[in-house]
PDB file of N, CA and C in Angstrom:
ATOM      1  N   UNK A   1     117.077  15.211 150.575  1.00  0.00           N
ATOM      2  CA  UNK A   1     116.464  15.828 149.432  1.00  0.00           C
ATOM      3  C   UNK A   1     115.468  14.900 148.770  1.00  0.00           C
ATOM      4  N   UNK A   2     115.167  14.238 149.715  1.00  0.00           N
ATOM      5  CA  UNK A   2     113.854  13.010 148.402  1.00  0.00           C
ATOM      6  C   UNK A   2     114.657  11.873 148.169  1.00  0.00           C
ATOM      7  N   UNK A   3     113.468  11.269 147.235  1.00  0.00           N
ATOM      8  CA  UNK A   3     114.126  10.147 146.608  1.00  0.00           C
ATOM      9  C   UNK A   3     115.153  10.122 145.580  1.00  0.00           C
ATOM     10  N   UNK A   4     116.214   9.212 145.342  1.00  0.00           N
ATOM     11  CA  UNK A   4     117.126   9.739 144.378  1.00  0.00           C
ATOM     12  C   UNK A   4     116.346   9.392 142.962  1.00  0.00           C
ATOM     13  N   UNK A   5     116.842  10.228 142.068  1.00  0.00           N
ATOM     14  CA  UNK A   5     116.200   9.674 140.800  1.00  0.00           C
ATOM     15  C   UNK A   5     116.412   8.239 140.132  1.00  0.00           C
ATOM     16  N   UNK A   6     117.461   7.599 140.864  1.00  0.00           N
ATOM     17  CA  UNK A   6     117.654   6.137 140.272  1.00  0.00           C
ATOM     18  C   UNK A   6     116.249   5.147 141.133  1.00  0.00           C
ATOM     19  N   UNK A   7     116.079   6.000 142.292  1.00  0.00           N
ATOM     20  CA  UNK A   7     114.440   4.648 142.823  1.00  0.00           C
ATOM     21  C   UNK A   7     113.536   5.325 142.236  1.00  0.00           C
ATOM     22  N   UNK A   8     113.475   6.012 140.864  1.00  0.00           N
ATOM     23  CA  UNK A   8     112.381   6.093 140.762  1.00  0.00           C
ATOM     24  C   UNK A   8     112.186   5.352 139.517  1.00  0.00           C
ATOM     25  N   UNK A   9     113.357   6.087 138.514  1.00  0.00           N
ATOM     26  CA  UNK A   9     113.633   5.524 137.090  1.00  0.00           C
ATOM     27  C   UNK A   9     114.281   4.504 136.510  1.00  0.00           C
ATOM     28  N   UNK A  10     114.591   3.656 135.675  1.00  0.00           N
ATOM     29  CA  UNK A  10     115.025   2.667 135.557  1.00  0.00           C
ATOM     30  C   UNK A  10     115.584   3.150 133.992  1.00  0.00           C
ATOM     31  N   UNK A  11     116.713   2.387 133.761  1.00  0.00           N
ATOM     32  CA  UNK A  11     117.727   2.882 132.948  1.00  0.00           C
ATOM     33  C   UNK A  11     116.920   2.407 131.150  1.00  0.00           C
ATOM     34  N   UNK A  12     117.179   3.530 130.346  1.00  0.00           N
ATOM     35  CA  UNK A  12     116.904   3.436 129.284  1.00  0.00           C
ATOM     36  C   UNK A  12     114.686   4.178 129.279  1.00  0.00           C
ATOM     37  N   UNK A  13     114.806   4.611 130.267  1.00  0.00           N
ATOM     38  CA  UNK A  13     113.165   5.325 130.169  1.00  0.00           C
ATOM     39  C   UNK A  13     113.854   6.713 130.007  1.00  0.00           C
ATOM     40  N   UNK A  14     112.343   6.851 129.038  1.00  0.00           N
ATOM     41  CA  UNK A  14     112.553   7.954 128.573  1.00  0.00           C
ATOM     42  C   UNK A  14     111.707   9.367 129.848  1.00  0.00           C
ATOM     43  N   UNK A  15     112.501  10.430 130.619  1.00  0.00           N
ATOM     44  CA  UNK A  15     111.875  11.247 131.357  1.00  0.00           C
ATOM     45  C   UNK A  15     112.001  12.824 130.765  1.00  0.00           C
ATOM     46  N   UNK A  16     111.233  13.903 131.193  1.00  0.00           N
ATOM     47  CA  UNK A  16     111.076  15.107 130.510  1.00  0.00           C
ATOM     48  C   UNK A  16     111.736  15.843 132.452  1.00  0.00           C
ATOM     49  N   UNK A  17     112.785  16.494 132.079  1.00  0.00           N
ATOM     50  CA  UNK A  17     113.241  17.035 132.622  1.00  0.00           C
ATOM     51  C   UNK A  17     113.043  18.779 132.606  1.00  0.00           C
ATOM     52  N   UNK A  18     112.291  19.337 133.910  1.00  0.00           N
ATOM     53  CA  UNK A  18     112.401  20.964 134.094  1.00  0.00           C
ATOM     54  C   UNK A  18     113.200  21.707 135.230  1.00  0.00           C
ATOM     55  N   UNK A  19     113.935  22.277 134.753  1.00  0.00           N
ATOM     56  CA  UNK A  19     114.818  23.323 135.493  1.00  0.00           C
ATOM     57  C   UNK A  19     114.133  24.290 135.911  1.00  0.00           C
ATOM     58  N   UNK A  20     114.475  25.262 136.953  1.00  0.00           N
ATOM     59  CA  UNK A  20     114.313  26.273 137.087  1.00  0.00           C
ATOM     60  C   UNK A  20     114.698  27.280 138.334  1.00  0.00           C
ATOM     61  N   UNK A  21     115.840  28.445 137.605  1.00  0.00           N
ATOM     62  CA  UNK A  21     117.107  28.311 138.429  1.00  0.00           C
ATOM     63  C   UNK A  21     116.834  30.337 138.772  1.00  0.00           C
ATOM     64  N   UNK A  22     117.388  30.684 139.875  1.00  0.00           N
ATOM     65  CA  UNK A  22     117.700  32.305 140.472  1.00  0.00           C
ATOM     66  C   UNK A  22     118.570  32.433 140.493  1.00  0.00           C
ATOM     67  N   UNK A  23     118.946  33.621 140.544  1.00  0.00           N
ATOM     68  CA  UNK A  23     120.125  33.997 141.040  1.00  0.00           C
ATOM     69  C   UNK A  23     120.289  34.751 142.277  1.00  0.00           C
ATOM     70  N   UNK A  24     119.394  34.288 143.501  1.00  0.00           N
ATOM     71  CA  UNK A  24     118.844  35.341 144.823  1.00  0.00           C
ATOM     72  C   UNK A  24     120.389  34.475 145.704  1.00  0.00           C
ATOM     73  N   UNK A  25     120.174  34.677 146.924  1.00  0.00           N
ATOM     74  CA  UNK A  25     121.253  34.166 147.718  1.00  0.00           C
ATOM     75  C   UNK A  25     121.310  32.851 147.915  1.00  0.00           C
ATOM     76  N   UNK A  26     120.422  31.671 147.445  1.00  0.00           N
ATOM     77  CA  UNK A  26     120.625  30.591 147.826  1.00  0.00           C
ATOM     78  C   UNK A  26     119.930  30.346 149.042  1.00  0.00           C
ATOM     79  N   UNK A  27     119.892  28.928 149.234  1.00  0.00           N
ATOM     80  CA  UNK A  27     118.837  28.349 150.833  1.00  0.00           C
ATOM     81  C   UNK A  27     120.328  28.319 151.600  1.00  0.00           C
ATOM     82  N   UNK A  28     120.043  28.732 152.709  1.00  0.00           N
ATOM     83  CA  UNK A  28     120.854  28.467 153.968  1.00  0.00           C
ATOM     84  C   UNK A  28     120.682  26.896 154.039  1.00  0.00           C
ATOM     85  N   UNK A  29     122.299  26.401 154.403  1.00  0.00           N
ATOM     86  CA  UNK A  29     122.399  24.563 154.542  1.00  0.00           C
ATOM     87  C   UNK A  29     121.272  24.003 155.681  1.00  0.00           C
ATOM     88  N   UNK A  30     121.437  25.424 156.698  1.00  0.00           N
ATOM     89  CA  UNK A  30     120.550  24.958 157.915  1.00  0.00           C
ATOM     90  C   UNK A  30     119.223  24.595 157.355  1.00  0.00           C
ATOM     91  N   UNK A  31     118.817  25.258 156.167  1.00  0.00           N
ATOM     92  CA  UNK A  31     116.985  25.255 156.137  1.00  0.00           C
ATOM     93  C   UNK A  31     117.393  24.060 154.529  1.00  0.00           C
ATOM     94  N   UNK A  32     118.241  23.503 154.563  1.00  0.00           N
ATOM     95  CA  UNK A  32     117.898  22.782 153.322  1.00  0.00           C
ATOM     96  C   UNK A  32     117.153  21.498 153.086  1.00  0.00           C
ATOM     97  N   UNK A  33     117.591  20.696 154.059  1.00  0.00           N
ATOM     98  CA  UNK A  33     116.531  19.729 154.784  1.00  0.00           C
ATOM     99  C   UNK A  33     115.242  19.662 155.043  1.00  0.00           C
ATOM    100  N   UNK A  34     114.882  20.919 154.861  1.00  0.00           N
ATOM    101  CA  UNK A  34     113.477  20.779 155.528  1.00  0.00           C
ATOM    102  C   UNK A  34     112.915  21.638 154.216  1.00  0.00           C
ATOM    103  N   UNK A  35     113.418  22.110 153.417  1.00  0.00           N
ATOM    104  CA  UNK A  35     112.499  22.848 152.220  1.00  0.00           C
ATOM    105  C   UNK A  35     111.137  21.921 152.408  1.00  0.00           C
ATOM    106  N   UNK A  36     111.065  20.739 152.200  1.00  0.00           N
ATOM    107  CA  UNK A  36     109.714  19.936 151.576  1.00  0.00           C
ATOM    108  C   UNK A  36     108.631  20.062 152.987  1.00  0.00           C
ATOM    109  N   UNK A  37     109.488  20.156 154.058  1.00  0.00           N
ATOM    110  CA  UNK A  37     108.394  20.021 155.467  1.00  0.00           C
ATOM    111  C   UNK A  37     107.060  20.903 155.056  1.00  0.00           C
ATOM    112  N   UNK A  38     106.264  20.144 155.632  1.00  0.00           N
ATOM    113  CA  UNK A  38     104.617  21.013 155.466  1.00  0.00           C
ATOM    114  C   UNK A  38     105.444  21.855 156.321  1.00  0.00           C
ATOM    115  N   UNK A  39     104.682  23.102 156.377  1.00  0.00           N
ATOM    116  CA  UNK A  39     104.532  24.308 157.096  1.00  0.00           C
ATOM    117  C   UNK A  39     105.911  25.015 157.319  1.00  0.00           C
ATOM    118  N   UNK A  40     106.700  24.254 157.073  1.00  0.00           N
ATOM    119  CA  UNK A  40     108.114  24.900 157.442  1.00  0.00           C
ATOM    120  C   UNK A  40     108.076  26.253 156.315  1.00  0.00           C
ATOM    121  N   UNK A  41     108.782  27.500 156.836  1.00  0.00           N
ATOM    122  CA  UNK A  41     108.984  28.634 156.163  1.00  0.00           C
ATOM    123  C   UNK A  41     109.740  29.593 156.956  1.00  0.00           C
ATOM    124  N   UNK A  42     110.858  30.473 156.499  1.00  0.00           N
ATOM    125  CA  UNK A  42     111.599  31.494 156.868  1.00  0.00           C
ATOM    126  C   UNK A  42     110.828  32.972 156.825  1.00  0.00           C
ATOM    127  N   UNK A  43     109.613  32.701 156.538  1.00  0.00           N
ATOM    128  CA  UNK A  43     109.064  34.057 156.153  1.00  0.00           C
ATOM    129  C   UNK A  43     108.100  34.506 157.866  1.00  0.00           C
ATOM    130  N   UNK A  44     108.187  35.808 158.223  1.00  0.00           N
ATOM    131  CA  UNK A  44     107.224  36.144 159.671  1.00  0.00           C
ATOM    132  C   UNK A  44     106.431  35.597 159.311  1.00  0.00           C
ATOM    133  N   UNK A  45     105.416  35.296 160.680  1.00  0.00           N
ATOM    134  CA  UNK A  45     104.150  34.873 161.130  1.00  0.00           C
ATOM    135  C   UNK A  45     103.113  35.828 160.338  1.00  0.00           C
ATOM    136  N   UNK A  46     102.581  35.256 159.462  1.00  0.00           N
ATOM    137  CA  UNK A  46     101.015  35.739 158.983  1.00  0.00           C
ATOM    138  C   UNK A  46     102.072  36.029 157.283  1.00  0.00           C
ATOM    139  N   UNK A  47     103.082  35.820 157.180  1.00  0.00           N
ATOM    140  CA  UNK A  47     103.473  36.170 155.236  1.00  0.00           C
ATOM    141  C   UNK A  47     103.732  35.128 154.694  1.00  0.00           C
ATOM    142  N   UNK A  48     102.960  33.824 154.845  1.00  0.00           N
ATOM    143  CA  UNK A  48     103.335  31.971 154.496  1.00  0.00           C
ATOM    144  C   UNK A  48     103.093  31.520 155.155  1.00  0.00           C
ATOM    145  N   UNK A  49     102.514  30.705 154.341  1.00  0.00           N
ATOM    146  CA  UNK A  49     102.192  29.464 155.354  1.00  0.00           C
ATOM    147  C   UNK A  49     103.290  27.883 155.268  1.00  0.00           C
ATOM    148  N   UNK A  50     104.341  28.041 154.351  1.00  0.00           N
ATOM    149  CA  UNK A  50     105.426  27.163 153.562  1.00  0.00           C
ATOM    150  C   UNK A  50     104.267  26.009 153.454  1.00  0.00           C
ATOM    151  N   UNK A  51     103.640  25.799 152.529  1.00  0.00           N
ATOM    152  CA  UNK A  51     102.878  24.606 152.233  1.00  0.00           C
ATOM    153  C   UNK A  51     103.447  24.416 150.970  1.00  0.00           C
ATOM    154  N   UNK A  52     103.905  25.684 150.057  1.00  0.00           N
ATOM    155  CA  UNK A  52     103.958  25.512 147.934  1.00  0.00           C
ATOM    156  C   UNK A  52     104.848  24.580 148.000  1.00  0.00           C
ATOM    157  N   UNK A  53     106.141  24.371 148.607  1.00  0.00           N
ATOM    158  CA  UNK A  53     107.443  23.240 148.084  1.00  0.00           C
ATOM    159  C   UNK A  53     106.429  21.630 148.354  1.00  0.00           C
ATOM    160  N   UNK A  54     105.956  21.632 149.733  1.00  0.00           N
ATOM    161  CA  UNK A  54     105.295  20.276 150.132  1.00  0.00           C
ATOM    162  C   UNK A  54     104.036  19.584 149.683  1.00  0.00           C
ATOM    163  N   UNK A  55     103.577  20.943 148.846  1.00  0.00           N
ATOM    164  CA  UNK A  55     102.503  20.504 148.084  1.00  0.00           C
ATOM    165  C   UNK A  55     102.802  20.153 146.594  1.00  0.00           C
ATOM    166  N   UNK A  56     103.639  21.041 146.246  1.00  0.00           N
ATOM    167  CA  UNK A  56     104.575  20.663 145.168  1.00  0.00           C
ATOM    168  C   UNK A  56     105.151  18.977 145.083  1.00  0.00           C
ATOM    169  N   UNK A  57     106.084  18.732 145.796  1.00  0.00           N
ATOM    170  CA  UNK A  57     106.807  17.608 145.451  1.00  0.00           C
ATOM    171  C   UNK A  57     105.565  16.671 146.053  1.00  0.00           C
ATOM    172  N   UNK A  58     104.416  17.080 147.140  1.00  0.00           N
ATOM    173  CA  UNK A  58     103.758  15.376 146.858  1.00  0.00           C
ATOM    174  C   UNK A  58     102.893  15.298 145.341  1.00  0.00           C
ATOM    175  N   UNK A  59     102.689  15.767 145.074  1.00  0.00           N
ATOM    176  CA  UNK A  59     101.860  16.192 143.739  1.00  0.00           C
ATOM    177  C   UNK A  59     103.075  15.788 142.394  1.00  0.00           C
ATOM    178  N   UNK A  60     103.908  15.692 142.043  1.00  0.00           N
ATOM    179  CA  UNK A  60     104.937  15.378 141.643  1.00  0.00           C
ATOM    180  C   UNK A  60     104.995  14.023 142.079  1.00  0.00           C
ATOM    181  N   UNK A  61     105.183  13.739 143.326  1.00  0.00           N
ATOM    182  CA  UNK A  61     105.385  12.355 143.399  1.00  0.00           C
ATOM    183  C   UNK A  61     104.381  11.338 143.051  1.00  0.00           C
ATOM    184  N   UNK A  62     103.002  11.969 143.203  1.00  0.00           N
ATOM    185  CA  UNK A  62     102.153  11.202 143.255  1.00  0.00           C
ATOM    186  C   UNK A  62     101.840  10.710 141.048  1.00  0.00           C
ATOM    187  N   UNK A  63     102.511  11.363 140.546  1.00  0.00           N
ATOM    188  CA  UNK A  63     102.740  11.189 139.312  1.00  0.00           C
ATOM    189  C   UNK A  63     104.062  10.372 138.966  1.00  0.00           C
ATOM    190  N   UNK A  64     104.457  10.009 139.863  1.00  0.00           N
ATOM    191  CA  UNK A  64     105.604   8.909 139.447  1.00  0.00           C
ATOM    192  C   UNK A  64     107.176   9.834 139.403  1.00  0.00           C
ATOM    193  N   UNK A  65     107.091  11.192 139.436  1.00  0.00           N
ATOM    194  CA  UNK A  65     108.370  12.227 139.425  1.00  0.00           C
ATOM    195  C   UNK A  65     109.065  12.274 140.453  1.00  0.00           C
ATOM    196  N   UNK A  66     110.101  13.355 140.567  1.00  0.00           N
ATOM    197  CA  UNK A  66     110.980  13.739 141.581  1.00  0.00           C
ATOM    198  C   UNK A  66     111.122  14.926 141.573  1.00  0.00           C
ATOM    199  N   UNK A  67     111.141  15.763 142.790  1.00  0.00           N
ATOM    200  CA  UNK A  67     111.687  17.284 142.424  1.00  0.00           C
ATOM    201  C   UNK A  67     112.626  17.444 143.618  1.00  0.00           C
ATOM    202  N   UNK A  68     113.193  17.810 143.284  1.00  0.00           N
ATOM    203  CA  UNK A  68     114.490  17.862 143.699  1.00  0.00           C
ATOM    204  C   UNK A  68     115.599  19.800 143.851  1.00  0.00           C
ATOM    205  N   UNK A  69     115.523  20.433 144.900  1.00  0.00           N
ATOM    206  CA  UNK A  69     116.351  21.777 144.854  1.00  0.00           C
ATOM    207  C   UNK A  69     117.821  21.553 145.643  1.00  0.00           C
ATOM    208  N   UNK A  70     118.744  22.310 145.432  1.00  0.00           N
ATOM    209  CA  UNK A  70     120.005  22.276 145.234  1.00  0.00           C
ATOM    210  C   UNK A  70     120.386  24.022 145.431  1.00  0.00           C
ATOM    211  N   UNK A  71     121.592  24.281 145.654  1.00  0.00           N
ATOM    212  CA  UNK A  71     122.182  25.877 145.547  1.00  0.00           C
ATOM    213  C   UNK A  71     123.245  25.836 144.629  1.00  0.00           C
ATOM    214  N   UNK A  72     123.298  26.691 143.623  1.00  0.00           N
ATOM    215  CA  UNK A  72     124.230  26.851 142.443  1.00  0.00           C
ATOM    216  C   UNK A  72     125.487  27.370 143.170  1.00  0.00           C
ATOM    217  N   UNK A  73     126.599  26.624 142.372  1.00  0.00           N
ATOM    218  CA  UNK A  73     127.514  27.190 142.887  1.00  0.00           C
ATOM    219  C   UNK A  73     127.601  28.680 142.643  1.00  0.00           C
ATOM    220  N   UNK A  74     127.332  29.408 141.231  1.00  0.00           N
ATOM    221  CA  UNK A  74     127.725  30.851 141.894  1.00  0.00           C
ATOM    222  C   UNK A  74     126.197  31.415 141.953  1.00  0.00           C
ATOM    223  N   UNK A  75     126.004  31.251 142.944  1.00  0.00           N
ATOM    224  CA  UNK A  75     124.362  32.002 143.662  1.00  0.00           C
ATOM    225  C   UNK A  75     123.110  31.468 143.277  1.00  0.00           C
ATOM    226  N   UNK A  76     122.619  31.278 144.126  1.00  0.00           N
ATOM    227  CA  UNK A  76     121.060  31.124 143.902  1.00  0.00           C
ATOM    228  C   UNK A  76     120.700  29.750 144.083  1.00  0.00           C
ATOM    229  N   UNK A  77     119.362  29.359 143.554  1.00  0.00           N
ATOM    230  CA  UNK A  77     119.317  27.978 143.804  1.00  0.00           C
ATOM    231  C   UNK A  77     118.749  27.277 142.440  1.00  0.00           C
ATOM    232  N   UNK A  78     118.723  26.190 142.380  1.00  0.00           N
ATOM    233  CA  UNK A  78     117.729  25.234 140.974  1.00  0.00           C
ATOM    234  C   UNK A  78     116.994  24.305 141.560  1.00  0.00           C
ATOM    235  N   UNK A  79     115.314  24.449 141.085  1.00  0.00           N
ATOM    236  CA  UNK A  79     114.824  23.232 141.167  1.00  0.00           C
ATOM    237  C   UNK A  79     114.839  22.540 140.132  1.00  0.00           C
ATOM    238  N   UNK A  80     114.815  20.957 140.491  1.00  0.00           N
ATOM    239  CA  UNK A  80     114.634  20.349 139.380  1.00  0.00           C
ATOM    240  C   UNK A  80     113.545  19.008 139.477  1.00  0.00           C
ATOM    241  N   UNK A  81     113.287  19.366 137.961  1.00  0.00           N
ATOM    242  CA  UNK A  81     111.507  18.792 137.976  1.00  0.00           C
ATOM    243  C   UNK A  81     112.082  17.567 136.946  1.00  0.00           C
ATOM    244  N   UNK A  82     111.176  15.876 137.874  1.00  0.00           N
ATOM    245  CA  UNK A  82     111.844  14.686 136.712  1.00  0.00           C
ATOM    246  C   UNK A  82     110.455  13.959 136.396  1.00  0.00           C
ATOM    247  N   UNK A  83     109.581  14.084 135.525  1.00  0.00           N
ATOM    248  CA  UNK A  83     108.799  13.389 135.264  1.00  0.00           C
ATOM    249  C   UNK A  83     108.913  12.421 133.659  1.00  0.00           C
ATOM    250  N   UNK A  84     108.138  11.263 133.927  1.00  0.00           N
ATOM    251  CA  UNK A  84     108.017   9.605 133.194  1.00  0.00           C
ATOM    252  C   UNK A  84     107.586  10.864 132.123  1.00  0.00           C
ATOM    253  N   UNK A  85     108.196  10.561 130.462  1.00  0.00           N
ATOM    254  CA  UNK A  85     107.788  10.546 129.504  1.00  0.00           C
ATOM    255  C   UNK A  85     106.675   9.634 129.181  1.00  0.00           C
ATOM    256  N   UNK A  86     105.050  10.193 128.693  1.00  0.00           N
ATOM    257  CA  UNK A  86     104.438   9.178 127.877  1.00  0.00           C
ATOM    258  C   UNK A  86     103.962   9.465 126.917  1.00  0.00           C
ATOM    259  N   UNK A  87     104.405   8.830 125.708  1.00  0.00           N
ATOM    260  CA  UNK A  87     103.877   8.719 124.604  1.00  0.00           C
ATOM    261  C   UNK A  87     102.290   8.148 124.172  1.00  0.00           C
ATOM    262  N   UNK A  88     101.869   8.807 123.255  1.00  0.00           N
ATOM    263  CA  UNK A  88     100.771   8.541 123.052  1.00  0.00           C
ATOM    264  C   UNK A  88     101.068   7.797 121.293  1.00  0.00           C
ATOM    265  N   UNK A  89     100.485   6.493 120.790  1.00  0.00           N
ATOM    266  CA  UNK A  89     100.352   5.827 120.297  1.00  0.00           C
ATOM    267  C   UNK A  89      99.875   6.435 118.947  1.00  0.00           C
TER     268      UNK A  89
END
């Protein structure tokens, strides 16, 4: 699933944390691994291209964050979004 949030953050920083959770059936364990792969997708040929998760988390990363998805225990799944708090002076 990525990097853990402890290589990214260091204890006592302040980060802005976003959720955002379904209630659809959840990712199959088989396809959970590979959510972030470029091109990977469960959808037929010509309805996706699975680029949004891999373009997502490098774009995220490249800001110093983590995103991170998971399956709720009762249904569905959560992503979760960890980006550096910065204050402005």
């Amino acid at each position: 699933m990525g990097a853990r949030h402890t290589d990214v953050f260091r204890v006592g920083q302040t980060v802005v944390v976003a959720e955002v959770e379904d209630n659809g059936s959840g990712i199959a364990e088989g396809h959970m691994g590979r959510v972030f792969d470029p091109f990977f997708t469960t959808k037929p040929a010509g309805k996706g291209t699975g680029l949004g998760l891999a373009v997502c988390k490098s774009i995220i990363s490249l800001h110093g964050g983590t995103l991170s998805i998971e399956n709720r225990s009762q249904g569905g799944a959560r992503a979760r979004l960890l980006l550096r708090s910065v204050r402005s002076a």
